[in-house]
Protein backbone atom coordinates (compact mmCIF):
# COMPACT_ATOMS: atom_id res chain seq x y z
CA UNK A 1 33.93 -156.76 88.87
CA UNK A 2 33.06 -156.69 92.60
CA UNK A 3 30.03 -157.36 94.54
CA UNK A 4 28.70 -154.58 96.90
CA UNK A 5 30.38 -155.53 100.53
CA UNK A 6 33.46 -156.85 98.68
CA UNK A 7 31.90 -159.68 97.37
CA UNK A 8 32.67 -161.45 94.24
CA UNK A 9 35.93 -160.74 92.57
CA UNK A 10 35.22 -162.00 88.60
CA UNK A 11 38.81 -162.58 86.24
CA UNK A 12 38.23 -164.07 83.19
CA UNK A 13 39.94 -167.05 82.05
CA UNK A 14 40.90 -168.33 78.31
CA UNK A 15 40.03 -171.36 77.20
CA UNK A 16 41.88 -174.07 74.75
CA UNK A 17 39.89 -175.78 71.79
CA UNK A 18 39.68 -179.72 71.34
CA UNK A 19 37.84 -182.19 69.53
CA UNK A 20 35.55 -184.55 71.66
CA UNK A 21 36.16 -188.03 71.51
CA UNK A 22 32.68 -188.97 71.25
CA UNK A 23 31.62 -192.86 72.48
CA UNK A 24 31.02 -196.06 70.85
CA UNK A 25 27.79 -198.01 71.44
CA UNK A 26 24.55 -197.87 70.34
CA UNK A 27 23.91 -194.46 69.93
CA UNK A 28 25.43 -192.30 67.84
CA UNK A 29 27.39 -190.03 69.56
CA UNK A 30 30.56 -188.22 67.14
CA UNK A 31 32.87 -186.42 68.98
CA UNK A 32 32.32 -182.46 68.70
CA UNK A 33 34.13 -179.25 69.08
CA UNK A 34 34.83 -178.37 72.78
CA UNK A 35 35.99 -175.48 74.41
CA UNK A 36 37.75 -175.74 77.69
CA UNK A 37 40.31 -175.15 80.67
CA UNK A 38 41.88 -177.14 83.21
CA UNK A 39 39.84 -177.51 86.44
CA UNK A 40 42.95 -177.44 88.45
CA UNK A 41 43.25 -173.85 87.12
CA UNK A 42 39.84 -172.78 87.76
CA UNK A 43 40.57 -174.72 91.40
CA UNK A 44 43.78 -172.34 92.34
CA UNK A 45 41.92 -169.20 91.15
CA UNK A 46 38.92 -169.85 93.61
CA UNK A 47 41.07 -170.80 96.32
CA UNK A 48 42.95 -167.45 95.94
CA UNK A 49 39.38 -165.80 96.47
CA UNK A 50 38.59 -165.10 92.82
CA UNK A 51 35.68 -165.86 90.75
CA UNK A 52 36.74 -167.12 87.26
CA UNK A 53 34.83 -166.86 84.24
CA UNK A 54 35.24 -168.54 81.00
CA UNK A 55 35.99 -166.82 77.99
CA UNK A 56 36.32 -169.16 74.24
CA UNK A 57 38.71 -168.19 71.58
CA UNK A 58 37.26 -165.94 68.90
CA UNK A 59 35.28 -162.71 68.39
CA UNK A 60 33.78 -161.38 72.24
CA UNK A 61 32.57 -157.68 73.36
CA UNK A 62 36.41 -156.96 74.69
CA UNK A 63 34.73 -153.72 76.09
CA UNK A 64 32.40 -155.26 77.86
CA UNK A 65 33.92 -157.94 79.48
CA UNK A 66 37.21 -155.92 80.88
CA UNK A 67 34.64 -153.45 82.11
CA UNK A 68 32.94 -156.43 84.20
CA UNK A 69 36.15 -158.60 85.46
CA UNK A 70 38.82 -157.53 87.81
CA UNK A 71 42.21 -159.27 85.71
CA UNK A 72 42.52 -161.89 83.12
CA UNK A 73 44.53 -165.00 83.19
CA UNK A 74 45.78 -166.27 79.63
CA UNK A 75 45.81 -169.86 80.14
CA UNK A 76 48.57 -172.56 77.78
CA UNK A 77 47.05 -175.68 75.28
CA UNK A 78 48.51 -177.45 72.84
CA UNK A 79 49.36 -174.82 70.60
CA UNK A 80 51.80 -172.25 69.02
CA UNK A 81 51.93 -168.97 68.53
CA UNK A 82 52.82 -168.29 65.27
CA UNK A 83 55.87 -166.76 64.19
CA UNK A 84 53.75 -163.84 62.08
CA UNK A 85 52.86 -162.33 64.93
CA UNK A 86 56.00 -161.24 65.99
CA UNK A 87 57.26 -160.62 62.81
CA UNK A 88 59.26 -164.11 61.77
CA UNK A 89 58.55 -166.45 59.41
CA UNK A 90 58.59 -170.14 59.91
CA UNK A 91 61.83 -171.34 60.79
CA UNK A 92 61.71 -174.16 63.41
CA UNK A 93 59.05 -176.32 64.74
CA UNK A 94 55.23 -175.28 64.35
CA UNK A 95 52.97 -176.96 66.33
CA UNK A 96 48.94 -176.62 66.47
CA UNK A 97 48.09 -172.58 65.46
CA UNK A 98 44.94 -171.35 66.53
CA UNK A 99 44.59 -168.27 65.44
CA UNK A 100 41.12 -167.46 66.70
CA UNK A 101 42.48 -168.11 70.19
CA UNK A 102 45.54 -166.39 69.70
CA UNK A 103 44.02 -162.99 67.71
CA UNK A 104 41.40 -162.91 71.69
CA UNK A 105 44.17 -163.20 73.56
CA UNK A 106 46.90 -160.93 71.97
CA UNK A 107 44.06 -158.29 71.95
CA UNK A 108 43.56 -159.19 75.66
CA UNK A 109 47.09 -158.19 76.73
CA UNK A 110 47.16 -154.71 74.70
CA UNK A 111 43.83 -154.02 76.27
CA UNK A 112 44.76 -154.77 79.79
CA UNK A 113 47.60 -152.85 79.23
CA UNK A 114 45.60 -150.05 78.41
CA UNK A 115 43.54 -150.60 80.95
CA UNK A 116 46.05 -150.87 83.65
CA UNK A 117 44.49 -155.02 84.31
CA UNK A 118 46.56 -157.47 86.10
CA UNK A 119 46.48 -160.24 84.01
CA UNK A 120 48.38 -163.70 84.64
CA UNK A 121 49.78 -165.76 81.87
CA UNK A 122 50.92 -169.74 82.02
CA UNK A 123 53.29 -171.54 80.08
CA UNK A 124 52.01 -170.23 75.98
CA UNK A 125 50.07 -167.13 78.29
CA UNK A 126 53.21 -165.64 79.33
CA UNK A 127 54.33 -166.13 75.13
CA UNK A 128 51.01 -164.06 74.50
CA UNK A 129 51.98 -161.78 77.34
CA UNK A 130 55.57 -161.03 76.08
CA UNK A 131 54.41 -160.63 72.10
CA UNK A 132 51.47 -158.68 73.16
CA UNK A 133 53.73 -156.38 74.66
CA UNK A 134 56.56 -155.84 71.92
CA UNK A 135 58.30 -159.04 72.39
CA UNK A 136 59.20 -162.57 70.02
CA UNK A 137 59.95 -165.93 70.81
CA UNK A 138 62.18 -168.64 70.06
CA UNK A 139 60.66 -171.29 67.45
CA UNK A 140 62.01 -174.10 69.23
CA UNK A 141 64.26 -175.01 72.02
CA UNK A 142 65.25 -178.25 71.54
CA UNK A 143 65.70 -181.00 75.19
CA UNK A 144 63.39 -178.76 77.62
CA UNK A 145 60.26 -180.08 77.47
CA UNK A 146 59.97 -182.94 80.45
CA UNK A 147 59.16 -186.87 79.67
CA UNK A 148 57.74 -187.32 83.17
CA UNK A 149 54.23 -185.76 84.26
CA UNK A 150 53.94 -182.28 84.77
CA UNK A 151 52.69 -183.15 88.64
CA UNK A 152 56.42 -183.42 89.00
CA UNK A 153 58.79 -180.47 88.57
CA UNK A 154 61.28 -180.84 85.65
CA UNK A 155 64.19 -178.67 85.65
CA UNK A 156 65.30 -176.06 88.76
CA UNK A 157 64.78 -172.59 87.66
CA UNK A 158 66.64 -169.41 89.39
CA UNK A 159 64.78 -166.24 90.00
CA UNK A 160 65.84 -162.89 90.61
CA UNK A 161 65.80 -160.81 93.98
CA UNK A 162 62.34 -160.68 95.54
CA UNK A 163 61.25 -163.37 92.75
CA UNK A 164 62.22 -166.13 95.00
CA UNK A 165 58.52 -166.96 96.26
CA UNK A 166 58.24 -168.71 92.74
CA UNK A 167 59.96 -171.76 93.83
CA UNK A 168 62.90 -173.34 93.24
CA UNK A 169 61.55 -176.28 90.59
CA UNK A 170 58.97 -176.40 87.71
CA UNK A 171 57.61 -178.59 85.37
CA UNK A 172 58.06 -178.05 81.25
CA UNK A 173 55.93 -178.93 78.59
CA UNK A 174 56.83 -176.59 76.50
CA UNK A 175 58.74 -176.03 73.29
CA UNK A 176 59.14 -172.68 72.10
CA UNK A 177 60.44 -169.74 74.88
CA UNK A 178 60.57 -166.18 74.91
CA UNK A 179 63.96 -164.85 73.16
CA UNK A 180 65.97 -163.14 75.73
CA UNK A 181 66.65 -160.38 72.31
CA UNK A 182 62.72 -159.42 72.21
CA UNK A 183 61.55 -158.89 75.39
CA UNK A 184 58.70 -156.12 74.70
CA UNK A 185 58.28 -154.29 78.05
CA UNK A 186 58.64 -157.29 79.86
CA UNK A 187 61.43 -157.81 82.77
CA UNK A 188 63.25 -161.26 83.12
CA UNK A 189 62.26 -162.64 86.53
CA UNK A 190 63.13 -166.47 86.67
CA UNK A 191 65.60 -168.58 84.63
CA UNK A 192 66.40 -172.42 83.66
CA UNK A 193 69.91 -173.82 84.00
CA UNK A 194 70.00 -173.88 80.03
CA UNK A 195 68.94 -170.20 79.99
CA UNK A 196 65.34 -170.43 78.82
CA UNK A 197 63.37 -168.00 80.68
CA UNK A 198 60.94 -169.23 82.95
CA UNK A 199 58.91 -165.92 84.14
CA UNK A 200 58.77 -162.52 83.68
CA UNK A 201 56.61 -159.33 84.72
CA UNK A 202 55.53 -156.07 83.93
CA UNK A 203 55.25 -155.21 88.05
CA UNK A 204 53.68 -151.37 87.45
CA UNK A 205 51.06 -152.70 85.73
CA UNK A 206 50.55 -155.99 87.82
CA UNK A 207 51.53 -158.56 85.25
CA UNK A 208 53.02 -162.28 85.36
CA UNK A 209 53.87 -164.74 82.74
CA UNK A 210 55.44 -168.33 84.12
CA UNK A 211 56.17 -170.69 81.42
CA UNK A 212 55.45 -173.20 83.61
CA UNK A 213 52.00 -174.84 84.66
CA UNK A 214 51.72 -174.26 88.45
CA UNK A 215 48.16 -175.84 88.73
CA UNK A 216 50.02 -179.04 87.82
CA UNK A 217 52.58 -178.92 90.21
CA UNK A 218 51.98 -181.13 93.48
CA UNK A 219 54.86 -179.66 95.15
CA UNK A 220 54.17 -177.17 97.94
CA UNK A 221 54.06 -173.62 97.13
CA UNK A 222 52.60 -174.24 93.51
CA UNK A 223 49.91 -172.00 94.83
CA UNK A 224 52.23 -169.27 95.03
CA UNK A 225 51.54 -167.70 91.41
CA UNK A 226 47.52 -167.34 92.08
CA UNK A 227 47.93 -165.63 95.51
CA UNK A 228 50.28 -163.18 93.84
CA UNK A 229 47.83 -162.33 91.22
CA UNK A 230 44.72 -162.18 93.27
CA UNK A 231 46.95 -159.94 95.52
CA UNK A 232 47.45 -157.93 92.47
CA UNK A 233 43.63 -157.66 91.10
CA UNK A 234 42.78 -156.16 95.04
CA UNK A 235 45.58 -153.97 94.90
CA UNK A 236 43.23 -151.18 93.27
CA UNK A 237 43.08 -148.83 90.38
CA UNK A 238 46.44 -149.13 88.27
CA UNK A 239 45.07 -145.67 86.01
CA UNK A 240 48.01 -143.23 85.53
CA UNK A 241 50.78 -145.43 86.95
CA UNK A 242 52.05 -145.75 83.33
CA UNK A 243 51.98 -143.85 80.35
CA UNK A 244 54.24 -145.52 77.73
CA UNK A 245 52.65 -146.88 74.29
CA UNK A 246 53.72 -149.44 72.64
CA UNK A 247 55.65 -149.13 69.38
């Protein structure tokens, strides 16, 4: 977790799943299952003075690796949760399910919690945040997800008292949202204009979820969301702030 001296700070990171796209030419060379996570991600986490480490979808030691890592951050891909997991069936719009991914990174959030972890979510990480803790989302929401690249912010966004440090503007390229009806033990921290909410936290237990993708955003400030999470892994030992279970 740390180094002697105050050293290394390790957080583990999720990962998305892809197809390669392989190469024409000569050789043969098929494109192949990949595993992986945005640089920019991995580039915000270091700069905040943490030490990331990968972790794929699918079956891992969960024992092991919360005992060795400080926090987790649940990262977003091109994928849905699905509906199942909350307790819906398909009603709306189902994108990519990956439930290998999903099935790690649910577990990760009821473990952290148990474990009094700070753990970040972004963009389909704060979903997994918010139905790992009780909550559901909406299927679809239909006119929020942004044309334009996600370096540019799409929408304002309003956040509550001593929330402000999240920014004014974010990007969206997203299409299902946490219902404001099933929040789990999550608290509402940001807004959009069209009421889709944009962030919300646990705070006792030193948890985030923005829907948005701040390593994306060029605008000052984007950095914001990292620095409040590595402020929250070197906060200290979380054990006995919180006793609740989850029903």
């Amino acid at each position: 977790m740390r180094a002697a001296g105050g050293g290394l700070v390790l957080v583990a990171v999720t990962c998305d799943r892809r197809l390669g796209r392989g190469h024409d030419g000569p050789r043969v060379r098929p494109g192949r299952a990949e595993v992986w996570v945005s640089e920019l991600t991995l580039d915000h986490l270091r700069a905040a003075g943490l030490t990331p480490i990968l972790l794929p979808p699918g079956g891992t030691d969960m024992e092991t690796v919360l005992g060795a890592v400080a926090g987790v951050v649940i990262t977003g891909g091109a994928f849905d949760i699905h509906p199942a997991h909350y307790g819906d069936a398909v009603t709306a719009r189902l994108d990519r399910v990956d439930q290998a991914r999903t099935g790690l990174e649910l577990a990760l959030v009821r473990e952290c919690r148990r474990r009094h972890k700070p753990l970040l979510g972004i963009c389909g990480g704060m979903q997994a945040l918010v139905v790992g803790l009780g909550g559901g989302l909406l299927q679809h929401v239909d006119g929020h997800e942004q044309d334009e690249d996600p370096a540019l912010p799409g929408h304002a966004i309003t956040c509550e008292p001593g929330w402000e440090w999240l920014g004014g503007a974010v990007n969206s390229t997203h299409h299902q949202a946490v219902d404001p009806d099933r929040l789990g033990e999550t608290t509402v921290v940001a807004r959009a204009a069209d009421g889709v909410i944009e962030a919300v936290a646990v705070p006792r237990m030193g948890m985030l979820g923005v829907e948005w993708h701040p390593e994306l955003l060029a605008a000052p400030g984007s950095s914001a969301v990292f620095t409040y999470f590595a402020d929250q892994v070197r906060s200290g030992d979380r054990s006995g702030m919180y006793a609740g279970s989850l029903p």
